[in-house]
C-alpha atoms as a PDB file:
ATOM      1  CA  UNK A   1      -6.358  16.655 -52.597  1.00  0.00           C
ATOM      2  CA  UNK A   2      -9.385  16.831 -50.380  1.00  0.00           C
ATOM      3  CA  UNK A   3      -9.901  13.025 -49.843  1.00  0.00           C
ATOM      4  CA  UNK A   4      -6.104  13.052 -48.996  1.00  0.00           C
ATOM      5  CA  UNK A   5      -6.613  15.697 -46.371  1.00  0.00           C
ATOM      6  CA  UNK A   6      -9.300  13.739 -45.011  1.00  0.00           C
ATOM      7  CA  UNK A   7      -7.376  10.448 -44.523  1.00  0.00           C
ATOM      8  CA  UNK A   8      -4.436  12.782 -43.199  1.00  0.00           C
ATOM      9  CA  UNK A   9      -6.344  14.333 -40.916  1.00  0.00           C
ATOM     10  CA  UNK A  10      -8.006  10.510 -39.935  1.00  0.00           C
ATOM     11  CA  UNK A  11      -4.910   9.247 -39.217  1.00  0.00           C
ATOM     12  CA  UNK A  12      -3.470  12.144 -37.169  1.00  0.00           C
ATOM     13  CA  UNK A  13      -6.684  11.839 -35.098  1.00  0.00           C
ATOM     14  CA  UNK A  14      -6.319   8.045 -34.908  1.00  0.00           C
ATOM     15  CA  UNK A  15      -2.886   8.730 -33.515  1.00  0.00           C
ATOM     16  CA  UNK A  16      -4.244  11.313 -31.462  1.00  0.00           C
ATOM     17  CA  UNK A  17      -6.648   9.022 -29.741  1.00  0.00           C
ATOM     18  CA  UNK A  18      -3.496   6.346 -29.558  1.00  0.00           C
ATOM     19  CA  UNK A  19      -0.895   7.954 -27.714  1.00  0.00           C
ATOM     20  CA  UNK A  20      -3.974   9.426 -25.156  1.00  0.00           C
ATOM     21  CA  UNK A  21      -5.254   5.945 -24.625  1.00  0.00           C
ATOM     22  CA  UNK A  22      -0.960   4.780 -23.953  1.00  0.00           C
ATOM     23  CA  UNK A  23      -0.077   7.822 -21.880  1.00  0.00           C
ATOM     24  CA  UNK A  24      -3.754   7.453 -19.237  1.00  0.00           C
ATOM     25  CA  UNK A  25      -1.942   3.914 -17.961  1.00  0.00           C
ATOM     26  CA  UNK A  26       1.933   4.581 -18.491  1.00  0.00           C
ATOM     27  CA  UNK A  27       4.132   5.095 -16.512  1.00  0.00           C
ATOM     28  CA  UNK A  28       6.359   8.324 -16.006  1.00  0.00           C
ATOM     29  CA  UNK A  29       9.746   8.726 -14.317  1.00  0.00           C
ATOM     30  CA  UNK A  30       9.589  11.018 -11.231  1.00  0.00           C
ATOM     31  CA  UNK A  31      11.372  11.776  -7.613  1.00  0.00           C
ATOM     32  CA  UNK A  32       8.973  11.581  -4.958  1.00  0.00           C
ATOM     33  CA  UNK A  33       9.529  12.534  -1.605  1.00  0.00           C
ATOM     34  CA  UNK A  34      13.535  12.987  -3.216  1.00  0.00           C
ATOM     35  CA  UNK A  35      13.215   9.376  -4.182  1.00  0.00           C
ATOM     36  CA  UNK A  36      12.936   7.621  -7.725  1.00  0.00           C
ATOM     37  CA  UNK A  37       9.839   6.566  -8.414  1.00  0.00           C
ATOM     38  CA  UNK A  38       7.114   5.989 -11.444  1.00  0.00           C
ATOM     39  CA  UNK A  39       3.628   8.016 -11.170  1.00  0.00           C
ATOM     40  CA  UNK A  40       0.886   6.667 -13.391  1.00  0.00           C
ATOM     41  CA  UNK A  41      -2.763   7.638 -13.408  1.00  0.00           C
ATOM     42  CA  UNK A  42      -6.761   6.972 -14.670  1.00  0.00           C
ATOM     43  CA  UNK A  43      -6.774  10.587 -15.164  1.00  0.00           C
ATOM     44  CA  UNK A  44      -9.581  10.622 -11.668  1.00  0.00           C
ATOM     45  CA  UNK A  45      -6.799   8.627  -9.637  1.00  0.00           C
ATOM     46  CA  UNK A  46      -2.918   8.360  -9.240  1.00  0.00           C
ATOM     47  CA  UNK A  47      -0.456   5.953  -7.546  1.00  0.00           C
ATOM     48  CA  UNK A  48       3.624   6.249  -7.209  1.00  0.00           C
ATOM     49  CA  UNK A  49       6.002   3.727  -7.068  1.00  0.00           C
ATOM     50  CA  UNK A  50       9.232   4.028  -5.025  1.00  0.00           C
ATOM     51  CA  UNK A  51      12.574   2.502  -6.659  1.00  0.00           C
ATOM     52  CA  UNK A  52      13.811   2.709  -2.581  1.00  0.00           C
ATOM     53  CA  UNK A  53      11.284   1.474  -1.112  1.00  0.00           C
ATOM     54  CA  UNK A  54      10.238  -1.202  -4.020  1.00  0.00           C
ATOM     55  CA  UNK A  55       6.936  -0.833  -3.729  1.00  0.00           C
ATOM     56  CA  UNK A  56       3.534   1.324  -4.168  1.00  0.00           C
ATOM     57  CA  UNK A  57       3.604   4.111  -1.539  1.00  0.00           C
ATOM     58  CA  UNK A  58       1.243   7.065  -3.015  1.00  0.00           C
ATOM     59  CA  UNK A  59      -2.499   6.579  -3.860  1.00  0.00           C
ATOM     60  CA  UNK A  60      -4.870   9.239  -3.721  1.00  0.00           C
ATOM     61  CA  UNK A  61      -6.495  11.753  -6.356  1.00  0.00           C
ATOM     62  CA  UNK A  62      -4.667  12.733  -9.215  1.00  0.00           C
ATOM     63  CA  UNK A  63      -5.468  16.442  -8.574  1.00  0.00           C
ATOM     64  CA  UNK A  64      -4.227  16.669  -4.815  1.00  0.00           C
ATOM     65  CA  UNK A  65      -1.681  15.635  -3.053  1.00  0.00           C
ATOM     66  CA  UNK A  66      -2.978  13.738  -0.117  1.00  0.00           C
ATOM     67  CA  UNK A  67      -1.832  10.352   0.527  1.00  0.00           C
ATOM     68  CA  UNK A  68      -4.700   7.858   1.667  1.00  0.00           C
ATOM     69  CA  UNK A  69      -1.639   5.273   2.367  1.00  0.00           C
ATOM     70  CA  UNK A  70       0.818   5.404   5.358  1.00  0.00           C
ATOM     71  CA  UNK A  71       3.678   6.587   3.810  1.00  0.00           C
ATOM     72  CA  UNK A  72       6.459   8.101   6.237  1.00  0.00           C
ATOM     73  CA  UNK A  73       8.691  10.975   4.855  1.00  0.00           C
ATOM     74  CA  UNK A  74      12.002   9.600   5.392  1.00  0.00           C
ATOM     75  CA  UNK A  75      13.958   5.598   4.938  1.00  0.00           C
ATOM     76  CA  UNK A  76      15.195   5.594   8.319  1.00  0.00           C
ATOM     77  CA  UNK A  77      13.461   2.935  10.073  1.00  0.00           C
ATOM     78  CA  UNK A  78      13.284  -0.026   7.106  1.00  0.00           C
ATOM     79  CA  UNK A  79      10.768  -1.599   8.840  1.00  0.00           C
ATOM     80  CA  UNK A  80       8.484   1.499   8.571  1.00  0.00           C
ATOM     81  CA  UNK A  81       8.287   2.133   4.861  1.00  0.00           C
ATOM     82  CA  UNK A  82       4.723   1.547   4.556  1.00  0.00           C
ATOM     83  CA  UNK A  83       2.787   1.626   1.592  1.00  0.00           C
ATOM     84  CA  UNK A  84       2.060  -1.894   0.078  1.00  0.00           C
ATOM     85  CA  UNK A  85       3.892  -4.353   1.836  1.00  0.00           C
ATOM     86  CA  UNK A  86       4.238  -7.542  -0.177  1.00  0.00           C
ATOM     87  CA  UNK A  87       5.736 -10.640   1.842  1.00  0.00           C
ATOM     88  CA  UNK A  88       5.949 -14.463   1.556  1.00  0.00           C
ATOM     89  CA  UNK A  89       4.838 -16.771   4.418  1.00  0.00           C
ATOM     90  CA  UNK A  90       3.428 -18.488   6.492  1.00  0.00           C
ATOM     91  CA  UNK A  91       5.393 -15.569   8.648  1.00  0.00           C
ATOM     92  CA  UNK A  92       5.683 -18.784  11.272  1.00  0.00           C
ATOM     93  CA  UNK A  93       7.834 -20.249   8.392  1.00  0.00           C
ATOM     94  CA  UNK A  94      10.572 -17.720   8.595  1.00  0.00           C
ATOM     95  CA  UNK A  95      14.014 -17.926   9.999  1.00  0.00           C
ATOM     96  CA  UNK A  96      13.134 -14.842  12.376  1.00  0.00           C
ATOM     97  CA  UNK A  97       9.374 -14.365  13.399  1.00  0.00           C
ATOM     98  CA  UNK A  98      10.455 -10.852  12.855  1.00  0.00           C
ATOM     99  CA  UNK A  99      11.443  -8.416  10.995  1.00  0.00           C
ATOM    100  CA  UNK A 100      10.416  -9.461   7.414  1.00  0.00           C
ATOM    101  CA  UNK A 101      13.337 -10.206   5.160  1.00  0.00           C
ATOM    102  CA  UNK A 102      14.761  -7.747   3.850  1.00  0.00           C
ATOM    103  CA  UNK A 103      14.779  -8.942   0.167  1.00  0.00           C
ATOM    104  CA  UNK A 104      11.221  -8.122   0.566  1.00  0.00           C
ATOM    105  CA  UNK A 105      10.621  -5.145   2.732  1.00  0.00           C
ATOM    106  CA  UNK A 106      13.956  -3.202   3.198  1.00  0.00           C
ATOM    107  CA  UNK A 107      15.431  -2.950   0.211  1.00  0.00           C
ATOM    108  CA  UNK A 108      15.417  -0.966  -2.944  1.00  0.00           C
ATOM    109  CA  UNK A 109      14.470  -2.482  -6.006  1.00  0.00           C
ATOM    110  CA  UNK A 110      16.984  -4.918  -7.774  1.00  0.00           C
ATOM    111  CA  UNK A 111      15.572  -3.744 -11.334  1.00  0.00           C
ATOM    112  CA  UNK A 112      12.742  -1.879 -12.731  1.00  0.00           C
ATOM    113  CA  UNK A 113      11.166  -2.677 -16.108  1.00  0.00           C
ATOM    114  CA  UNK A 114       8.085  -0.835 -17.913  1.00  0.00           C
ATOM    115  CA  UNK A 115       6.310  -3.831 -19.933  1.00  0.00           C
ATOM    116  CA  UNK A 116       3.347  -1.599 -22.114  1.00  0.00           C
ATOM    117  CA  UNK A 117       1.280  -0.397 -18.822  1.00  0.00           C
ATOM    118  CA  UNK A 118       3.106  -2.708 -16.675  1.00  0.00           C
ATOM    119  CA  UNK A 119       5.662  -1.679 -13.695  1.00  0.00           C
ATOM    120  CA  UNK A 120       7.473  -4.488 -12.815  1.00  0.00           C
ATOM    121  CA  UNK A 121      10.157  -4.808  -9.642  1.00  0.00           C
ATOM    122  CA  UNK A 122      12.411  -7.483  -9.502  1.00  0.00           C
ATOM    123  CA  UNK A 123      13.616  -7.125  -5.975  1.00  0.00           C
ATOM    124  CA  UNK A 124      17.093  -7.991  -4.572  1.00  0.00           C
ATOM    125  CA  UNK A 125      17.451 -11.702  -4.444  1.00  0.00           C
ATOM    126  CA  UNK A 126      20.421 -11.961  -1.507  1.00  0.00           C
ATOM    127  CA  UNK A 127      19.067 -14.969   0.766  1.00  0.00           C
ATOM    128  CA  UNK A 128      19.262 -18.308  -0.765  1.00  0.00           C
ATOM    129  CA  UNK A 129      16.911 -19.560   1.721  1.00  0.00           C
ATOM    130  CA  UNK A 130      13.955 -17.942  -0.220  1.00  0.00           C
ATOM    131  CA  UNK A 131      13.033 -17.507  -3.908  1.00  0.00           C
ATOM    132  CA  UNK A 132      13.454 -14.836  -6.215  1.00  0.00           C
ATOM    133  CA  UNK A 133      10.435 -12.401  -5.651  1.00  0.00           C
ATOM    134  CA  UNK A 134       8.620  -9.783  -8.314  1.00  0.00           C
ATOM    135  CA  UNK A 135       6.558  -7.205  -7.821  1.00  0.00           C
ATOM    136  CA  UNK A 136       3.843  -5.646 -10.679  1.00  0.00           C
ATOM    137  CA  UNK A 137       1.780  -2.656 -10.595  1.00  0.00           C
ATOM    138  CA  UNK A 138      -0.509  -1.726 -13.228  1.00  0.00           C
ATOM    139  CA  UNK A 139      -4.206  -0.171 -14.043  1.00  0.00           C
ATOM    140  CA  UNK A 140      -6.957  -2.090 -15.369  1.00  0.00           C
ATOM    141  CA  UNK A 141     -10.732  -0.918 -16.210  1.00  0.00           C
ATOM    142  CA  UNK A 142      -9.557   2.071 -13.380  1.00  0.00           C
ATOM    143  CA  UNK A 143      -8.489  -0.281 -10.670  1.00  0.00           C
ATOM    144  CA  UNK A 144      -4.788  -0.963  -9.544  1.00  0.00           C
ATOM    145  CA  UNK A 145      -3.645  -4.058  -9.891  1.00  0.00           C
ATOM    146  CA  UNK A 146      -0.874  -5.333  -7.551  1.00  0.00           C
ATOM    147  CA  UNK A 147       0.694  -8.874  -8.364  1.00  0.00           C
ATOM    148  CA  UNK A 148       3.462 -10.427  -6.398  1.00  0.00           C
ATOM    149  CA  UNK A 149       4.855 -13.493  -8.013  1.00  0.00           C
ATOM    150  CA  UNK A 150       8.083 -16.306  -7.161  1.00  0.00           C
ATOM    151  CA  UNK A 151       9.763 -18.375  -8.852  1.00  0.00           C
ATOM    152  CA  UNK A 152      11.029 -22.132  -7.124  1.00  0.00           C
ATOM    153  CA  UNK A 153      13.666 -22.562  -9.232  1.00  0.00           C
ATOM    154  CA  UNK A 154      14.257 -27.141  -9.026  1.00  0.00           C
ATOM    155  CA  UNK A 155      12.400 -26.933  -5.780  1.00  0.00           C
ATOM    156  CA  UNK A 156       8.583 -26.590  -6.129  1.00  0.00           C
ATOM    157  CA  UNK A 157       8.656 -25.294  -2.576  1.00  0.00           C
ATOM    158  CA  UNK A 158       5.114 -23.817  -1.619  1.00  0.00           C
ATOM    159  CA  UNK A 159       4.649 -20.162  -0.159  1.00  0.00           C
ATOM    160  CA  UNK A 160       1.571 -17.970   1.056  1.00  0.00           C
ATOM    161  CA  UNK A 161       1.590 -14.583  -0.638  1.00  0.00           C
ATOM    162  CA  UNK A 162       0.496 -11.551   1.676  1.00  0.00           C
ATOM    163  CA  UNK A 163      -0.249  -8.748   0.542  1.00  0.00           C
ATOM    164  CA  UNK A 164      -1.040  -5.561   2.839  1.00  0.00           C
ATOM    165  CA  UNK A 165      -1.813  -2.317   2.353  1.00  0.00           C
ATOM    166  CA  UNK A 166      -1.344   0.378   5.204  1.00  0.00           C
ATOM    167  CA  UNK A 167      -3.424   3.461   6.188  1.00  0.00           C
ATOM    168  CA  UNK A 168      -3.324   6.078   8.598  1.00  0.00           C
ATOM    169  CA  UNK A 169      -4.479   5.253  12.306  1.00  0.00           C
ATOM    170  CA  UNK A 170      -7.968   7.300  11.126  1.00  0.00           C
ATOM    171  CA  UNK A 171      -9.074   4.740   8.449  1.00  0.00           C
ATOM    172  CA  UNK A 172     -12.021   3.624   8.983  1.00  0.00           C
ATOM    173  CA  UNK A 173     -12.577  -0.493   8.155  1.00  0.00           C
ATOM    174  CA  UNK A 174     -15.745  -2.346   6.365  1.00  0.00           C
ATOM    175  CA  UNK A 175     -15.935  -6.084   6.529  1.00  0.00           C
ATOM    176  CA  UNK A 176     -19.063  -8.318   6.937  1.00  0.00           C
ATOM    177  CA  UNK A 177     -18.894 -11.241   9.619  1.00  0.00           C
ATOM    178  CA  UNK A 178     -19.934 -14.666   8.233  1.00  0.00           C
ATOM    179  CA  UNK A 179     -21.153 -17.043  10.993  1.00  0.00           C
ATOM    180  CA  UNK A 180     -20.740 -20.788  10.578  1.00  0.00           C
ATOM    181  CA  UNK A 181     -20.243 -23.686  12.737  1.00  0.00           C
ATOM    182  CA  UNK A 182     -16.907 -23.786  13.169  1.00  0.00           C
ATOM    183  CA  UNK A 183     -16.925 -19.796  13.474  1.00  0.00           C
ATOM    184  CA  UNK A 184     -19.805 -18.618  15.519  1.00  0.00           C
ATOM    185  CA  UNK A 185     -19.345 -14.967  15.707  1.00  0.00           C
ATOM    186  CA  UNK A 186     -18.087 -15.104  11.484  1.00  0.00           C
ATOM    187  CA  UNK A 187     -14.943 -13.723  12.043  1.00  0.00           C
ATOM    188  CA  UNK A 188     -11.706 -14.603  14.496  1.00  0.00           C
ATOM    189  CA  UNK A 189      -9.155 -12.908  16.289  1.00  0.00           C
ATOM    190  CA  UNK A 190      -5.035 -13.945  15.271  1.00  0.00           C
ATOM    191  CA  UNK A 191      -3.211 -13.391  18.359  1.00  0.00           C
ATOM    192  CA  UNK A 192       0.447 -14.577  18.734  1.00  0.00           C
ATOM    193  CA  UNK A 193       1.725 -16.669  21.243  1.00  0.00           C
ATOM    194  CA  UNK A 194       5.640 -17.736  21.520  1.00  0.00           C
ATOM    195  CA  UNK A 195       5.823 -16.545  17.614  1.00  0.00           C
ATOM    196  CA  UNK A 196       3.053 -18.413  16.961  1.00  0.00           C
ATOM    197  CA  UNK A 197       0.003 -17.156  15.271  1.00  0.00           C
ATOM    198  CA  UNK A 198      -3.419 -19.004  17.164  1.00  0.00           C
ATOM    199  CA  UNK A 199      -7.209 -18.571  15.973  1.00  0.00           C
ATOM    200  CA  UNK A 200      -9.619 -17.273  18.647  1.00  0.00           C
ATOM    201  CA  UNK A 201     -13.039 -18.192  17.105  1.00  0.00           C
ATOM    202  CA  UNK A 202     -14.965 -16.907  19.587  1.00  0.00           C
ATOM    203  CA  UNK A 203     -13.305 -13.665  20.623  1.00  0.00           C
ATOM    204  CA  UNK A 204     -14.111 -11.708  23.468  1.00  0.00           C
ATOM    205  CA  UNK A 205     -15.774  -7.977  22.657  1.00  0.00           C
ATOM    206  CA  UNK A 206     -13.487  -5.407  20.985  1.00  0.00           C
ATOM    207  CA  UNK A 207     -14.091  -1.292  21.677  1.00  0.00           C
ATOM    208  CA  UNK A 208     -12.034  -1.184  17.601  1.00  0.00           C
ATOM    209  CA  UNK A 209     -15.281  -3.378  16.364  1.00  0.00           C
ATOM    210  CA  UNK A 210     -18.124  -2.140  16.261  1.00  0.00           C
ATOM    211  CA  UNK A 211     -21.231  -5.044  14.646  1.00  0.00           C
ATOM    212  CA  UNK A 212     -24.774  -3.929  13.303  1.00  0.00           C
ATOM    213  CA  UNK A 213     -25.828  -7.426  12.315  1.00  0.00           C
ATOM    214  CA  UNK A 214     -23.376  -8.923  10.148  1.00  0.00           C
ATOM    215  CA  UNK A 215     -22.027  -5.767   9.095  1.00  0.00           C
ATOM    216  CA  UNK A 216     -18.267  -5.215  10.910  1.00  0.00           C
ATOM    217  CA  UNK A 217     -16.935  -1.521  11.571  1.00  0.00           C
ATOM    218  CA  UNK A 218     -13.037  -1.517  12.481  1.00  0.00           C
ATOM    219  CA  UNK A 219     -11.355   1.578  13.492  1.00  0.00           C
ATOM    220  CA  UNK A 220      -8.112   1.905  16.078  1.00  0.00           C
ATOM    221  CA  UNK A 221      -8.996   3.103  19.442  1.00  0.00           C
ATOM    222  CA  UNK A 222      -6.651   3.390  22.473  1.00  0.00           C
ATOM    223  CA  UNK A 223      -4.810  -0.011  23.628  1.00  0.00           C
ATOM    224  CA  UNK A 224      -3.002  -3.017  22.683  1.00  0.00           C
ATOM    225  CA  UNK A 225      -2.589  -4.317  18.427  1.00  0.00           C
ATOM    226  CA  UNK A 226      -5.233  -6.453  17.305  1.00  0.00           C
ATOM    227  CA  UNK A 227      -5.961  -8.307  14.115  1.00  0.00           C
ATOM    228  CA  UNK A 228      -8.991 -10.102  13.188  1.00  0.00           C
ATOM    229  CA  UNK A 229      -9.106 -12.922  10.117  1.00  0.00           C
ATOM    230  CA  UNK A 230     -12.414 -13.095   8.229  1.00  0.00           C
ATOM    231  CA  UNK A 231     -13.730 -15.092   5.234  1.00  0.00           C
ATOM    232  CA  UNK A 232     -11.901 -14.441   2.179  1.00  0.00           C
ATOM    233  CA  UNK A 233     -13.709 -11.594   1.005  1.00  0.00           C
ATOM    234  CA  UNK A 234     -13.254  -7.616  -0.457  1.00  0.00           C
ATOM    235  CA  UNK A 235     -12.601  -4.884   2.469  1.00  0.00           C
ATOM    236  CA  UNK A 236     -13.853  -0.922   2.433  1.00  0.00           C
ATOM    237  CA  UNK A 237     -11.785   1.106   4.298  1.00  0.00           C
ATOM    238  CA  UNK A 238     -12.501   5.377   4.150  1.00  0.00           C
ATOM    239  CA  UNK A 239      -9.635   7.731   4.434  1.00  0.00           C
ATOM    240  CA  UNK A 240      -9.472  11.659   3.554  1.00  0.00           C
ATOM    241  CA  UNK A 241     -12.989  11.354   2.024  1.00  0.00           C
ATOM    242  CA  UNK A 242     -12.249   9.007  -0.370  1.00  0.00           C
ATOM    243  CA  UNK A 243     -12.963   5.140  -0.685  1.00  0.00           C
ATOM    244  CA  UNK A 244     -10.980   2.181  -1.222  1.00  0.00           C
ATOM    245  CA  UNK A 245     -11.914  -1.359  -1.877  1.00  0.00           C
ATOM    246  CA  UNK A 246      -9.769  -3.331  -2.051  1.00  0.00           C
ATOM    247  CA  UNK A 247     -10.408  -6.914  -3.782  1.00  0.00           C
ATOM    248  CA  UNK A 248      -8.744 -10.443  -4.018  1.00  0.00           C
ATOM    249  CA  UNK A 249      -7.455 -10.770  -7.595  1.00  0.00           C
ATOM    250  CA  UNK A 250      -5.928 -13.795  -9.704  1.00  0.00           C
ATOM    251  CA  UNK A 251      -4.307 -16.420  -8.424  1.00  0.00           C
ATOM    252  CA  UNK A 252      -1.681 -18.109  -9.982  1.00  0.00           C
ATOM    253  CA  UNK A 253      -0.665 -22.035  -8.659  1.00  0.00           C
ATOM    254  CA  UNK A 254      -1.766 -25.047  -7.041  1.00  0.00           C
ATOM    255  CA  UNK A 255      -3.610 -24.300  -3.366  1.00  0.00           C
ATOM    256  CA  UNK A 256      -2.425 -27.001  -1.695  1.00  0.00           C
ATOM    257  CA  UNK A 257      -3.092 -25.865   2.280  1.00  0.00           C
ATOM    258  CA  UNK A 258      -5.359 -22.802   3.330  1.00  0.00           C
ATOM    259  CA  UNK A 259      -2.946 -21.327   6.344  1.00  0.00           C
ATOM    260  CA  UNK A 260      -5.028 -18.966   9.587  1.00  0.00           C
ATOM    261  CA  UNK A 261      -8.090 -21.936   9.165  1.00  0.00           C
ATOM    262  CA  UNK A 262      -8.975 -20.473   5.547  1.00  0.00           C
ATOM    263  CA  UNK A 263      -9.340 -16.700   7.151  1.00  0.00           C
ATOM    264  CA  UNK A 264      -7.457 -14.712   4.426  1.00  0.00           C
ATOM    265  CA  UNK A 265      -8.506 -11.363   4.461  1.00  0.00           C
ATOM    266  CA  UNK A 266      -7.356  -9.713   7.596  1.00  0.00           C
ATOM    267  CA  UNK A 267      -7.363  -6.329   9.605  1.00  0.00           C
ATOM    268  CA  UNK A 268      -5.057  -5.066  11.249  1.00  0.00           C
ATOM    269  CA  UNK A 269      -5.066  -2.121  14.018  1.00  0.00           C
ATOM    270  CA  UNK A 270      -1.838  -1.163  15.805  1.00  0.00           C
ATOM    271  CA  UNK A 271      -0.670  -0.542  19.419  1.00  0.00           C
ATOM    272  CA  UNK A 272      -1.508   3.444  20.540  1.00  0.00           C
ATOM    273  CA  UNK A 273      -0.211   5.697  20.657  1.00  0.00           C
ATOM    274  CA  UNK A 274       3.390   4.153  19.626  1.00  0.00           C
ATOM    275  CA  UNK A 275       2.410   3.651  15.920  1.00  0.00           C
ATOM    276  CA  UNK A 276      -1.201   4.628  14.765  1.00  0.00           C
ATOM    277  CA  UNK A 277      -2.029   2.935  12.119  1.00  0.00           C
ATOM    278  CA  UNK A 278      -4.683   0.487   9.983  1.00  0.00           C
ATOM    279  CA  UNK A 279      -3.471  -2.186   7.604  1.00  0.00           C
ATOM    280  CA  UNK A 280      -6.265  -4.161   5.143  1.00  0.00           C
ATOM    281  CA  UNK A 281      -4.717  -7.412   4.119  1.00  0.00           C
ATOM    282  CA  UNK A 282      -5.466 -10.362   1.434  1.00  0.00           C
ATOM    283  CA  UNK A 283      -3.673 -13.155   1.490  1.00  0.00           C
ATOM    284  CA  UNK A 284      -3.254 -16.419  -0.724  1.00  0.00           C
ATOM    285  CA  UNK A 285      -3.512 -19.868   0.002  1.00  0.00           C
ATOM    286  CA  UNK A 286      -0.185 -21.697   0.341  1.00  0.00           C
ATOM    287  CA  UNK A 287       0.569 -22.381  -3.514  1.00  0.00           C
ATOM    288  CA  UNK A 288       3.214 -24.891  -5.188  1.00  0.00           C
ATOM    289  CA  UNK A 289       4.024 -22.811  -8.495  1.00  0.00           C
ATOM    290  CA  UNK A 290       2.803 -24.385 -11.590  1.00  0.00           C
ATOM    291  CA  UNK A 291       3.842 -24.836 -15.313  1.00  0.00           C
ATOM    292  CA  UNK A 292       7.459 -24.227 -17.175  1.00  0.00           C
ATOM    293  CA  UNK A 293       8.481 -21.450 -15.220  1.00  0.00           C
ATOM    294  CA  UNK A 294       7.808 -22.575 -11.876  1.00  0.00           C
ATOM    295  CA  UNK A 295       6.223 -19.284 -10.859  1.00  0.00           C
ATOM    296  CA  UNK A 296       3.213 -18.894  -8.367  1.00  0.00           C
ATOM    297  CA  UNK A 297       1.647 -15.521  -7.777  1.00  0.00           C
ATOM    298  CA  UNK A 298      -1.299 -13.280  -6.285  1.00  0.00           C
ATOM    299  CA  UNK A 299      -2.629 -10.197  -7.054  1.00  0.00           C
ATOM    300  CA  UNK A 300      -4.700  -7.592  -5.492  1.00  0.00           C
ATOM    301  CA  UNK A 301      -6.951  -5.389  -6.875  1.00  0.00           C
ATOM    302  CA  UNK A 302      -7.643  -1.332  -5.867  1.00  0.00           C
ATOM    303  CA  UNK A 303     -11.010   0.627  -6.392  1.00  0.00           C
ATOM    304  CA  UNK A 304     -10.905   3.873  -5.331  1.00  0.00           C
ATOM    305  CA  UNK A 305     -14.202   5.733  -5.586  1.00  0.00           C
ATOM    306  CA  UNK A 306     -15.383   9.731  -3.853  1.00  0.00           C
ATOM    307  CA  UNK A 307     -16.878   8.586  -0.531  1.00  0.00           C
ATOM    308  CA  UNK A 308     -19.979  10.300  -1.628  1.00  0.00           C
ATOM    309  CA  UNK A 309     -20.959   8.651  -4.197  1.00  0.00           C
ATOM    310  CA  UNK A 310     -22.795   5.225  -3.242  1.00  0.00           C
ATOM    311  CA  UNK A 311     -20.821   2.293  -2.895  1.00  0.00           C
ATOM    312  CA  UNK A 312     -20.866  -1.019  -4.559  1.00  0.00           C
ATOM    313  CA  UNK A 313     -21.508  -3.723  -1.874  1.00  0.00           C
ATOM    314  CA  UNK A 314     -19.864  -6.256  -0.603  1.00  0.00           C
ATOM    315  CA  UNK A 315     -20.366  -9.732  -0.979  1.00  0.00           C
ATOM    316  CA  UNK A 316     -19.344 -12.064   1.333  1.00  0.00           C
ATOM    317  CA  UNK A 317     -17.105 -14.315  -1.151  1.00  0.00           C
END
């Protein structure tokens, strides 16, 4: 009777330590902000999908509510959702330079699915002139990991995935400059001309940039949008005390063309006062989807750390 009650009580504990290791990365049901959404969490760190917005739109610590995304109370203006916006492009590839498409990034979710620690969106697929487009969300080793994937369907056409995340107009940006031949100062400014994006390598001096060697500071000041294109390579950005790095993850396809000369991580810092705000973006190369299923893809990858503790550098890759 006693060695019983010890394998009893072995394999309650054993299921014990189960269903705590399944519920730290699942995802829960939820309204937020009246909406339906998912919440999951590391137990240090929590994010919250939106079913009406299809997409992430809450980050921050899992024992405050404090938002370190741009995330505006109410649907009214579709093209001010924020959160993590997850498009296709080249945007010069569109039928309208702007707004996005609304598939992407003004509608609600088509269908949600919970796959083990998996959230996956399949969003509304209403505009045969572009593919079928999924969104993923899930935690690994305490970072978020945010896919977008397409399928082609018989044509193997070949897309850019972009993924951005936005922040409120105090965010304050990390990047690191990487001078070269063909890009003297190691970064660029994207302006836009006629709905055209062009690539100033040498851009004039910036009162949002602030340079101590190689080492790039971006924050929004007064004045007109801007957006500079670096080196593929992570990004730091600090809002509300805490610290998010935010890293390129796995790609999935062919590269076949690198679009903005190759300069795929990008900042972004909007026009003031209209709408304050500070968007970190990665994007992929332009990728022709590979194997059976004719599905390409990119993911992101979130770190979100205390800002002080020290933090883990980054490397210029």
């Amino acid at each position: 009777m006693k060695f019983a009650g010890v394998i009893c009580f072995l394999v309650i504990g054993a299921f014990a330590m189960t269903t705590q290791a399944e519920s730290e990365y699942s995802w829960r049901r939820l309204p937020w902000n009246a909406e339906p959404a998912w919440e999951s969490s590391t137990g240090a760190w929590r994010a919250v999908v939106s079913e009406s917005r299809g997409r992430l739109i809450y980050l921050g610590r899992a024992s405050a509510d404090e938002n370190v995304l741009h995330a505006p109370p109410h649907l009214e203006n579709p093209q001010s959702w924020g959160g993590h916006r997850l498009w296709l492009g080249p945007q010069n590839t569109w039928k309208l330079f702007w707004p996005p498409p609304a598939d992407w990034e003004s509608s609600a979710a088509a269908k949600v699915e919970v796959d083990g620690d998996t959230l996956r969106l399949t969003m509304p697929h209403t505009d045969p002139d572009y593919p079928a487009f999924t969104r993923e969300y899930r935690w690994e080793k305490g970072r978020l990991i945010c896919d977008g994937s397409w399928v082609s369907g018989e044509s193997l056409a070949s897309y850019q995935i972009i993924h951005i995340l936005q922040l409120p107009g105090h965010a304050v940006v990390t990047a690191h400059a990487q001078p070269r031949e063909d890009l003297p100062s190691g970064f660029a400014v994207l302006s836009i001309v006629n709905d055209h994006q062009m690539v100033i390598r040498e851009p004039p001096e910036s009162p949002r940039i602030t340079r101590e060697e190689n080492r790039l500071t971006i924050r929004l000041v007064e004045g007109a949008e801007e957006k500079i294109g670096l080196p593929p390579q992570p990004l730091l950005a600090e809002v509300n005390g805490v610290r998010i790095r935010l890293l390129r993850g796995v790609t999935n396809g062919k590269a076949v063309a690198m679009p903005d000369d190759g300069l795929l991580t990008q900042v972004y810092t909007s026009e003031v006062p209209r709408a304050p705000l500070v968007e970190i973006e990665q994007l992929s190369p332009l990728l022709v989807p590979v194997g059976s299923e004719k599905r390409a893809g990119f993911a992101i990858e979130i770190e979100l750390s205390e800002v002080d503790l020290p933090a883990r550098p980054t490397p210029g890759k």
